[in-house]
N, C-alpha and C. Protein backbone atom coordinates (compact mmCIF):
# COMPACT_ATOMS: atom_id res chain seq x y z
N UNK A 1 -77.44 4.18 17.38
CA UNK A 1 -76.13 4.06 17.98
C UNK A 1 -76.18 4.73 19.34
N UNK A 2 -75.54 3.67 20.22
CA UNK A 2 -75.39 4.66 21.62
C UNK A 2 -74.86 5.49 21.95
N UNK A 3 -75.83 7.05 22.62
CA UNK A 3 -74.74 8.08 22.95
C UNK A 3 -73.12 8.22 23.17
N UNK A 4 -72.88 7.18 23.98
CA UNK A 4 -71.65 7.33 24.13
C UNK A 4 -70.71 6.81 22.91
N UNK A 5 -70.98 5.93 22.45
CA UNK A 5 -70.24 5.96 21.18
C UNK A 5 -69.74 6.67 20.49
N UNK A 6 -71.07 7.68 20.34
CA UNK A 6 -71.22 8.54 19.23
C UNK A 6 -69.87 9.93 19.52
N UNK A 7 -69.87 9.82 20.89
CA UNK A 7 -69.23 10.81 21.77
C UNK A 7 -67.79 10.57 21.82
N UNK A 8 -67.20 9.22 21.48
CA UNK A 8 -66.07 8.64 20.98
C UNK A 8 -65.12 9.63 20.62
N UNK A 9 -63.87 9.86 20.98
CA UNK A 9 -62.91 11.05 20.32
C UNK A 9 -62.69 10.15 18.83
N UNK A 10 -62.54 8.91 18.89
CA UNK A 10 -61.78 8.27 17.87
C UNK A 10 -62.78 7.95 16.43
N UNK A 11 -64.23 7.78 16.92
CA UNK A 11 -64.94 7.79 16.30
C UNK A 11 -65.85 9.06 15.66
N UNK A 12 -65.58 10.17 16.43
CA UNK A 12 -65.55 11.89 15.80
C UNK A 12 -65.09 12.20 14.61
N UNK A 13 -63.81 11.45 15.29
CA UNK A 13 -62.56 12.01 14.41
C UNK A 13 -62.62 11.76 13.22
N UNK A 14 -62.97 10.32 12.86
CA UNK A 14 -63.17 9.35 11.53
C UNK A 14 -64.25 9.92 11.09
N UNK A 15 -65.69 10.59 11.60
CA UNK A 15 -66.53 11.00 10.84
C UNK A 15 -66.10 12.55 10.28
N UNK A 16 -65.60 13.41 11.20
CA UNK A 16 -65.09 14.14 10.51
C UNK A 16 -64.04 14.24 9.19
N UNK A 17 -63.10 13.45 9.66
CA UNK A 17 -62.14 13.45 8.25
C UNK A 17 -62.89 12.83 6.70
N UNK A 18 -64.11 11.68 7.20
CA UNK A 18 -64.74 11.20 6.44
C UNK A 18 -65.56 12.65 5.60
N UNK A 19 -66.27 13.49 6.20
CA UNK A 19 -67.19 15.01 6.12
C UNK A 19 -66.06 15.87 4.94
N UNK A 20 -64.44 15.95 5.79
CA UNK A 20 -63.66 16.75 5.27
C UNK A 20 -63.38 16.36 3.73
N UNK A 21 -62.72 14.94 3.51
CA UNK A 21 -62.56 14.13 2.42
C UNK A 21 -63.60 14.43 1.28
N UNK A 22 -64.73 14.33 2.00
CA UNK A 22 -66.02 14.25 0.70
C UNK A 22 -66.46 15.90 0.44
N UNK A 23 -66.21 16.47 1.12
CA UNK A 23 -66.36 18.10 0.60
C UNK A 23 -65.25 18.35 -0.20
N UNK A 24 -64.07 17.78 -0.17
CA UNK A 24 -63.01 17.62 -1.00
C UNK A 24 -63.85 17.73 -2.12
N UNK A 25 -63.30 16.12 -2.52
CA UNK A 25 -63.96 15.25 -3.21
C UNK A 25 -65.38 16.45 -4.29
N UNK A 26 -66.38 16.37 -3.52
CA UNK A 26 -67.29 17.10 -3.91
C UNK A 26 -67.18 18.52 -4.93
N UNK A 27 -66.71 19.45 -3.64
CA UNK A 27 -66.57 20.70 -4.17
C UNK A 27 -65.09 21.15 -4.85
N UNK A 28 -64.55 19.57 -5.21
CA UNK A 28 -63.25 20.34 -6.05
C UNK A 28 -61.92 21.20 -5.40
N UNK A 29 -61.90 21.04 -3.80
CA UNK A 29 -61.36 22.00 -3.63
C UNK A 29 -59.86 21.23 -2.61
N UNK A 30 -58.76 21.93 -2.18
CA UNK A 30 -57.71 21.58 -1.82
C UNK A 30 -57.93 21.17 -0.43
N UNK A 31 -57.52 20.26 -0.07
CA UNK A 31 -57.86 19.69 1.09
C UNK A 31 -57.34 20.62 2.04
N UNK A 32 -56.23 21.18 1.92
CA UNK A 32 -56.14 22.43 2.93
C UNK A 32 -56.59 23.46 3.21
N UNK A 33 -57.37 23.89 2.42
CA UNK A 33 -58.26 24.69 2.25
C UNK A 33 -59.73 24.18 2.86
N UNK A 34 -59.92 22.74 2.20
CA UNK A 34 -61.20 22.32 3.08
C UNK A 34 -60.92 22.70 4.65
N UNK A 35 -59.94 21.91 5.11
CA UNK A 35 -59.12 21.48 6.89
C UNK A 35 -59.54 22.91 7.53
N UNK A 36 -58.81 23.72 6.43
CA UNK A 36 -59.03 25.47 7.33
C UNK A 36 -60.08 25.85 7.45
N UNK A 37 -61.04 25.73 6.60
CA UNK A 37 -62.71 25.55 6.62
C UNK A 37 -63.14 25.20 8.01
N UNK A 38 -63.09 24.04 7.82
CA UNK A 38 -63.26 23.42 8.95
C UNK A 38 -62.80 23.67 9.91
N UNK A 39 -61.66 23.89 10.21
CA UNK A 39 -60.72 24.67 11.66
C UNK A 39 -61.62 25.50 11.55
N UNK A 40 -61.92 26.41 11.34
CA UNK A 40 -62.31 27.69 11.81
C UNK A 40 -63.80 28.69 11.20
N UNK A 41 -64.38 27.82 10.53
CA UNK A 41 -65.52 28.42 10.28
C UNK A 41 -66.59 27.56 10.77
N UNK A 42 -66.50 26.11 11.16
CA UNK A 42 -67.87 25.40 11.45
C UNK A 42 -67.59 24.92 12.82
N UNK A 43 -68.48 25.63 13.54
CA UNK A 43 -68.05 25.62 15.29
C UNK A 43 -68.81 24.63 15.74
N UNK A 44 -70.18 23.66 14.82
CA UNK A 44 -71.04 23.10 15.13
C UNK A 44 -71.12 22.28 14.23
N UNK A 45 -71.18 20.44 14.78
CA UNK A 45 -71.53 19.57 13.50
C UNK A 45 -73.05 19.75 13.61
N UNK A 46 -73.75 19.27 12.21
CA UNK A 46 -75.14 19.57 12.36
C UNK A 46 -75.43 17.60 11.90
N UNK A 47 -76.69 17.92 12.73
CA UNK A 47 -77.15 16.40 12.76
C UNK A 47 -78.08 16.08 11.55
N UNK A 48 -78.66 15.08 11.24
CA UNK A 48 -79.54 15.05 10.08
C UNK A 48 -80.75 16.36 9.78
N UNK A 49 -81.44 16.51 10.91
CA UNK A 49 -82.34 17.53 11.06
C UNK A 49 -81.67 19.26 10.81
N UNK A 50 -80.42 19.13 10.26
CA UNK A 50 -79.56 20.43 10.49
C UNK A 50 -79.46 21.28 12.05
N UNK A 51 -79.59 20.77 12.81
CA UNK A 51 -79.29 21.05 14.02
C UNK A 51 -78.01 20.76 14.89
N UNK A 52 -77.69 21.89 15.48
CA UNK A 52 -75.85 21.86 16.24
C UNK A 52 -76.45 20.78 17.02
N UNK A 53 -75.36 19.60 17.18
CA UNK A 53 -75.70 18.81 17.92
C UNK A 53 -74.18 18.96 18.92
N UNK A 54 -73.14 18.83 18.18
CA UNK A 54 -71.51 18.87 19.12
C UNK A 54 -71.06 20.17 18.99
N UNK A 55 -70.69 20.95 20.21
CA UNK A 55 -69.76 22.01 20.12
C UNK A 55 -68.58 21.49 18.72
N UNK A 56 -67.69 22.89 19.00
CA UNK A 56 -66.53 22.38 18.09
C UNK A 56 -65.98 21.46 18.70
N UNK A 57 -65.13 21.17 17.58
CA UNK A 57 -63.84 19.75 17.97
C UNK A 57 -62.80 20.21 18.82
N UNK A 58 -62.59 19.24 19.60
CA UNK A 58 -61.51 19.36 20.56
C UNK A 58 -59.97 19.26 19.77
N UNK A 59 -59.17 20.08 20.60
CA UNK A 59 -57.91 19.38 19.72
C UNK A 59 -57.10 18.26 19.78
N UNK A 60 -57.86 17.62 20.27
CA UNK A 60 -57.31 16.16 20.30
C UNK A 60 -58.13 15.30 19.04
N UNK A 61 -59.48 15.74 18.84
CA UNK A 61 -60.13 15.30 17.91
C UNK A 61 -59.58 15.74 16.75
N UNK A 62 -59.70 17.10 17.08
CA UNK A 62 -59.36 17.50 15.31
C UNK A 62 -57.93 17.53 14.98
N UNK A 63 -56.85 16.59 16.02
CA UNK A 63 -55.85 16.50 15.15
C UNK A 63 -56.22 15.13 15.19
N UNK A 64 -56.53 14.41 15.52
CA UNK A 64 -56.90 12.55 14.84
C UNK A 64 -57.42 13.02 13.40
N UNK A 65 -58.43 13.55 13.76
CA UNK A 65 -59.19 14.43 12.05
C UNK A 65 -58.40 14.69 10.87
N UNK A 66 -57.55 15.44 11.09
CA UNK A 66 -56.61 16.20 10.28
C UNK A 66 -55.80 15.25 9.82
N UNK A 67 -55.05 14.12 10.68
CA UNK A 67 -53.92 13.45 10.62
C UNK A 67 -54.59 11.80 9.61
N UNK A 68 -56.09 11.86 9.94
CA UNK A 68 -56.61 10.77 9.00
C UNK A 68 -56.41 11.40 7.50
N UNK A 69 -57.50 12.28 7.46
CA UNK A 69 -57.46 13.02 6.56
C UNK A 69 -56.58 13.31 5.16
N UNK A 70 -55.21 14.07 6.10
CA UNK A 70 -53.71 14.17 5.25
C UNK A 70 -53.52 12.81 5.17
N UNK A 71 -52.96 11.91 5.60
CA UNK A 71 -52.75 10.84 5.35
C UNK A 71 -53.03 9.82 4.29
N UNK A 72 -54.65 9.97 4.36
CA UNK A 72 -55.55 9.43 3.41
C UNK A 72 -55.01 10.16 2.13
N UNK A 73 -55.18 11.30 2.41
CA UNK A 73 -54.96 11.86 0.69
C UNK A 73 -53.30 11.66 -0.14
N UNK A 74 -52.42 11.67 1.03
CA UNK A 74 -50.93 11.32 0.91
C UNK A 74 -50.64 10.30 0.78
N UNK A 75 -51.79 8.99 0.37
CA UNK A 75 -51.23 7.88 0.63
C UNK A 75 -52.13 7.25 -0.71
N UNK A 76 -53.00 7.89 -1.39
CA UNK A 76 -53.78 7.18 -2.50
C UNK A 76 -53.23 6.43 -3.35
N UNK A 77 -52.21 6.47 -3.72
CA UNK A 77 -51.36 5.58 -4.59
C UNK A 77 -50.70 4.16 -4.34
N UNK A 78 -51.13 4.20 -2.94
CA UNK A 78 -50.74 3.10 -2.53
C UNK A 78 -52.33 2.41 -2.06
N UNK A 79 -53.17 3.57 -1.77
CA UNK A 79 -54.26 2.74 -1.22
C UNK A 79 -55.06 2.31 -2.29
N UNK A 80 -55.18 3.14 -3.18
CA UNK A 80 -56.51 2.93 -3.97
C UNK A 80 -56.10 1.23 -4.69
N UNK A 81 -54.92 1.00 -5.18
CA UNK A 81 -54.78 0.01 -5.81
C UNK A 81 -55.17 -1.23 -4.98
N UNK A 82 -55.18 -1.28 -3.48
CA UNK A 82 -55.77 -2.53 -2.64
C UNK A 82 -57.12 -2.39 -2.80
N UNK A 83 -57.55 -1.52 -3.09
CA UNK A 83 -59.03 -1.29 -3.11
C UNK A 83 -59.68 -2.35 -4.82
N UNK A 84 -59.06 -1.49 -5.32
CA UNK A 84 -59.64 -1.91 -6.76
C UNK A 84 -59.30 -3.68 -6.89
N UNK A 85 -57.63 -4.14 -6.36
CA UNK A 85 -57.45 -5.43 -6.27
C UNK A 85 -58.93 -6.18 -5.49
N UNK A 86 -59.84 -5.71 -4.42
CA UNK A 86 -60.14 -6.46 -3.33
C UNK A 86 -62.01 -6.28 -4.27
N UNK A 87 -62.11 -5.50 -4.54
CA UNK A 87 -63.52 -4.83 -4.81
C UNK A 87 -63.67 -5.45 -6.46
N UNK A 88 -64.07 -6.37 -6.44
CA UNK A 88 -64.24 -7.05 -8.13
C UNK A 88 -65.58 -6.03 -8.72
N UNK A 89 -65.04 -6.41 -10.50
CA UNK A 89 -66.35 -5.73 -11.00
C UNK A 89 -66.56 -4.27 -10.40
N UNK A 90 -65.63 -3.40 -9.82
CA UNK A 90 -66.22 -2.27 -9.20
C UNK A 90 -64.79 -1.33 -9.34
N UNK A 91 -64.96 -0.53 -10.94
CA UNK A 91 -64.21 0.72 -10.71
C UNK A 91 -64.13 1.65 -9.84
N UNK A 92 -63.07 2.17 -9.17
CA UNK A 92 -62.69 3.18 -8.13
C UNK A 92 -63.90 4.22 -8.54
N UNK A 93 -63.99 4.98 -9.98
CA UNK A 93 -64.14 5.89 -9.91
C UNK A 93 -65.97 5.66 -9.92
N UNK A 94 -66.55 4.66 -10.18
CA UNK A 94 -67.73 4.12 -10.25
C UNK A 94 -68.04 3.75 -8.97
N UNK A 95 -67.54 3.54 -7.70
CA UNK A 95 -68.26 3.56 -6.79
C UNK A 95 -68.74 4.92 -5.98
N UNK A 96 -70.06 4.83 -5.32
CA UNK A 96 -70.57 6.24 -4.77
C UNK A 96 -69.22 6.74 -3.88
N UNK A 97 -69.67 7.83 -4.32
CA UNK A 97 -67.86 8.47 -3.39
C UNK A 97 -67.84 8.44 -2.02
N UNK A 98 -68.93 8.52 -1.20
CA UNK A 98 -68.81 8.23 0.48
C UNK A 98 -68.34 6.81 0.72
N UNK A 99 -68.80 5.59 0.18
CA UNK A 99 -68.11 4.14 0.33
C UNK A 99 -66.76 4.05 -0.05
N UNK A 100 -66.75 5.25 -1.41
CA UNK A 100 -64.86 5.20 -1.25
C UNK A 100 -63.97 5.54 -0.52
N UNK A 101 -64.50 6.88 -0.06
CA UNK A 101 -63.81 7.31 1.12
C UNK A 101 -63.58 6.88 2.12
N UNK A 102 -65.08 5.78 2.76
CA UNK A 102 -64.57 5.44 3.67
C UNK A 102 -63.70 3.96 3.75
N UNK A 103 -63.74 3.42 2.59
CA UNK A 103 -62.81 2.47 2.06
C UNK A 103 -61.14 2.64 2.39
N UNK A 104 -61.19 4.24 1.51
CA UNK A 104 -59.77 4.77 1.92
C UNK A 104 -59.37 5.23 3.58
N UNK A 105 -60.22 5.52 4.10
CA UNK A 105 -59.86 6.06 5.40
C UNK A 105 -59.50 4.54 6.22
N UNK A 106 -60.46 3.61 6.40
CA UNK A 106 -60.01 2.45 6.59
C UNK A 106 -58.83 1.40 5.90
N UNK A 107 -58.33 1.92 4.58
CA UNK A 107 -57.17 1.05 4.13
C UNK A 107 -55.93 1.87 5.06
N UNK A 108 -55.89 3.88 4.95
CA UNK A 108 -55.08 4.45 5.20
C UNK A 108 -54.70 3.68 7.31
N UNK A 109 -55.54 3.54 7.57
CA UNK A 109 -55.21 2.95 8.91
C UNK A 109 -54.84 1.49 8.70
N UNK A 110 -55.17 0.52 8.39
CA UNK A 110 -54.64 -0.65 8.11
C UNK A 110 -53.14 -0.29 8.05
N UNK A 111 -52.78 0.90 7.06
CA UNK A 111 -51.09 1.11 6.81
C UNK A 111 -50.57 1.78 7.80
N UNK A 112 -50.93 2.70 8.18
CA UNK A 112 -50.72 3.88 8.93
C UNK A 112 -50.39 3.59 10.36
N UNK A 113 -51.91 2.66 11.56
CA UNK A 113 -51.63 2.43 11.97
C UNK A 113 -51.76 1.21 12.69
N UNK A 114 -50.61 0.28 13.14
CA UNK A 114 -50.43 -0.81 12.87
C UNK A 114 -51.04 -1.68 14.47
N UNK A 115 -51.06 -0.69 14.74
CA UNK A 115 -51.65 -1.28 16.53
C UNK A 115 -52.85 -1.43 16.77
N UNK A 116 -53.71 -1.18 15.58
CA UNK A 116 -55.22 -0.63 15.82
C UNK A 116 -55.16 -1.87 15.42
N UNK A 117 -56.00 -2.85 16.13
CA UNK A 117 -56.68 -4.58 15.26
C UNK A 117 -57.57 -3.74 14.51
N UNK A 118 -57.16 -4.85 12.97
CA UNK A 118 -57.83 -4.60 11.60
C UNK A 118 -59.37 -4.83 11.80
N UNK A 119 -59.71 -5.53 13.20
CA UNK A 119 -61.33 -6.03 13.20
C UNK A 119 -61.91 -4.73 14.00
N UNK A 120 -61.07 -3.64 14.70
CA UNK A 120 -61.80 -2.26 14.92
C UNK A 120 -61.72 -1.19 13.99
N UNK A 121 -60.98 -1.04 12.93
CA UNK A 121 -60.65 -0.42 11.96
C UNK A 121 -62.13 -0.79 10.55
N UNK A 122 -62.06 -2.05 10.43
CA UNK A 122 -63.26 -2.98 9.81
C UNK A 122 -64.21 -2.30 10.64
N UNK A 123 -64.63 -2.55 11.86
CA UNK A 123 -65.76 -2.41 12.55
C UNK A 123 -66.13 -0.67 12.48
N UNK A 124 -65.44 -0.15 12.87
CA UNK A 124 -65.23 1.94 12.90
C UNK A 124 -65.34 1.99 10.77
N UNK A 125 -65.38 1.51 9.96
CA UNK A 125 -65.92 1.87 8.50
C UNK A 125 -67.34 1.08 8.52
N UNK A 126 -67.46 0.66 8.96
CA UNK A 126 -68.68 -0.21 8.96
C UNK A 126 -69.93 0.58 9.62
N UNK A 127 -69.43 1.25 10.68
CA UNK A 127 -70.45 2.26 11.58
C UNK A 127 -70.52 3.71 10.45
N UNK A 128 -69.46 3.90 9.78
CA UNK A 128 -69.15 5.04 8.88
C UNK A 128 -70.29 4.72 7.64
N UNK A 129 -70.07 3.71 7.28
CA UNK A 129 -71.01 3.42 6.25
C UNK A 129 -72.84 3.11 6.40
N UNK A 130 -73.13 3.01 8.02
CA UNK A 130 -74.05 2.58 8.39
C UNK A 130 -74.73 3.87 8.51
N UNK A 131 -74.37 4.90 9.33
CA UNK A 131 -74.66 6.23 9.57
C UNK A 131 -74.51 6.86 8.06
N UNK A 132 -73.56 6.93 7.06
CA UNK A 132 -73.25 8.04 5.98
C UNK A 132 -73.61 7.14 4.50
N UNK A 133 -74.40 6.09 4.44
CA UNK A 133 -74.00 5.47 3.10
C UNK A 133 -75.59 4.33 3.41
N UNK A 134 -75.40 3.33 2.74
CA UNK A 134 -76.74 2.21 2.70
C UNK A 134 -76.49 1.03 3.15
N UNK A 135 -77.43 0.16 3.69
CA UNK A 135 -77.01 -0.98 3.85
C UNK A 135 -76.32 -2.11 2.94
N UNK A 136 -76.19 -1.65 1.70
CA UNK A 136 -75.25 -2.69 0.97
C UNK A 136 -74.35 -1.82 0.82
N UNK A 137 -74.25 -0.43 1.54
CA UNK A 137 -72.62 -0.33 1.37
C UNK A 137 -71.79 -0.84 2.41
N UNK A 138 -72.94 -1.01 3.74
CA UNK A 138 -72.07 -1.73 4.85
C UNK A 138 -72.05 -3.49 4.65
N UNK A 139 -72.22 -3.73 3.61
CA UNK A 139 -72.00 -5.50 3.36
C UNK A 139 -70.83 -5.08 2.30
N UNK A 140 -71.09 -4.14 1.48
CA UNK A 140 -69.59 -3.98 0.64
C UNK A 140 -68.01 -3.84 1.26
N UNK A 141 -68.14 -2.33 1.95
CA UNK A 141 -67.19 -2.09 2.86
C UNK A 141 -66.89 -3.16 3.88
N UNK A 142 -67.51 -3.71 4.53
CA UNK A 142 -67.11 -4.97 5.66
C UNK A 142 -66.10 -6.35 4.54
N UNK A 143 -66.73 -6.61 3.10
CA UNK A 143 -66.27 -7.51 2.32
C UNK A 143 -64.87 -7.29 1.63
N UNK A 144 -65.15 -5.52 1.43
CA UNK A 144 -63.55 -5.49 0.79
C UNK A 144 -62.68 -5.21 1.74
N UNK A 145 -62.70 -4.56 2.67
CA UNK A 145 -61.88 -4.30 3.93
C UNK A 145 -61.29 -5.50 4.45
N UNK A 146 -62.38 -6.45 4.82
CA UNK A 146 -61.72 -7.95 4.97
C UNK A 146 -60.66 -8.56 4.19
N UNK A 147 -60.99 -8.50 3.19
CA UNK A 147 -60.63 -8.74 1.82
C UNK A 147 -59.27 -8.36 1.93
N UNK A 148 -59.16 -7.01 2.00
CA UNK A 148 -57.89 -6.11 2.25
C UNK A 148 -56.83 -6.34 3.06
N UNK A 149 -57.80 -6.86 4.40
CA UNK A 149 -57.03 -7.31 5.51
C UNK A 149 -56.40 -8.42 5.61
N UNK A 150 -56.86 -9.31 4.70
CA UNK A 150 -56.39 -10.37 4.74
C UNK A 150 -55.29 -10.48 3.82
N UNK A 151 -55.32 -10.02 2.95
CA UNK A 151 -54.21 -9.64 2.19
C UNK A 151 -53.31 -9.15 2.54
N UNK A 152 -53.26 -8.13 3.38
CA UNK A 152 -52.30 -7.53 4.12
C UNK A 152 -51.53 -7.95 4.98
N UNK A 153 -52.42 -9.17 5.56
CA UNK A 153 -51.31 -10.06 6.98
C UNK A 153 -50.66 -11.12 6.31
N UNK A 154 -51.14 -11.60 5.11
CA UNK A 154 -50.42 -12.76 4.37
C UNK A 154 -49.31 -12.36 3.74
N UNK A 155 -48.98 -10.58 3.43
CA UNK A 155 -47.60 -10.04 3.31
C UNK A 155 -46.84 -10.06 3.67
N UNK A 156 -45.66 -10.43 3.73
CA UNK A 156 -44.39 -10.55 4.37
C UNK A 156 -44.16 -9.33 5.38
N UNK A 157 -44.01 -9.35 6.25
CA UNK A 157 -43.39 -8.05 6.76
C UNK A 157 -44.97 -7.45 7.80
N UNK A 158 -46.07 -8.11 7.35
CA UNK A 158 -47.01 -7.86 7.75
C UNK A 158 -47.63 -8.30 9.47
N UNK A 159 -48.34 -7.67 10.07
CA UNK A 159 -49.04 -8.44 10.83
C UNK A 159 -50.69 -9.01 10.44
């Protein structure tokens, strides 16, 4: 992926909340508690090699971060069920938990926010899954997201 991409506020942001979510997720613990973690104890993301690669987050990043994040988790009841509708043969709780997450982080924007075209939202989980997950999770995620999306504009009320 090209430097500058990577350097993206918008695309930071999504890997972080994606990082925050799954330490959730993982270690059992309250997402506010993760967030504060994160605010204030990890001044450095580390790259595959465990090496600081980005200073800390800006606060413009880490409130995109934060605001995916809460959202995502404030909104599961509405998201997870498009998920499970779109994703055949594939229990929520049976898929690897990074493809879910980033499933959810991409449905929570589909709802959330409505200005973002669904084909950069699709495209930004797709880079999530490419970097954090396998190549059939980025043919999964691209299939149900679509899936999702399309469902979503054929809703009344929808774009």
């Amino acid at each position: 992926m090209p430097a500058a991409t990577r350097t993206d506020p918008r695309r930071r942001a999504r890997e972080t909340a994606l990082q925050v979510l799954y330490e959730c997720e993982l270690a059992g613990e309250p997402l506010d508690e993760v967030l504060a973690s994160w605010r204030h104890e990890r001044p450095y993301r580390l790259n595959d090699a465990l090496e600081a690669v980005w200073p800390a987050l800006d606060d413009e990043v880490w409130a995109m971060a934060e605001g995916l994040a809460q959202g995502t988790a404030r909104r599961l009841a509405e998201i997870d069920p498009l998920i499970v509708a779109q994703a055949e043969h594939w229990r929520l709780e049976r898929m690897p938990v990074v493809d879910r997450l980033i499933l959810r982080l991409a449905v929570f924007e589909f709802l959330a926010s409505p200005d973002t075209p669904r084909a950069v939202v699709i495209n930004e989980a797709v880079e999530l899954a490419r970097t954090f997950s396998t190549e059939a999770a980025v043919k999964f995620v691209n299939g149900v997201l679509d899936g999702i999306g399309r469902t979503l504009s054929a809703a009344p009320g929808t774009r």
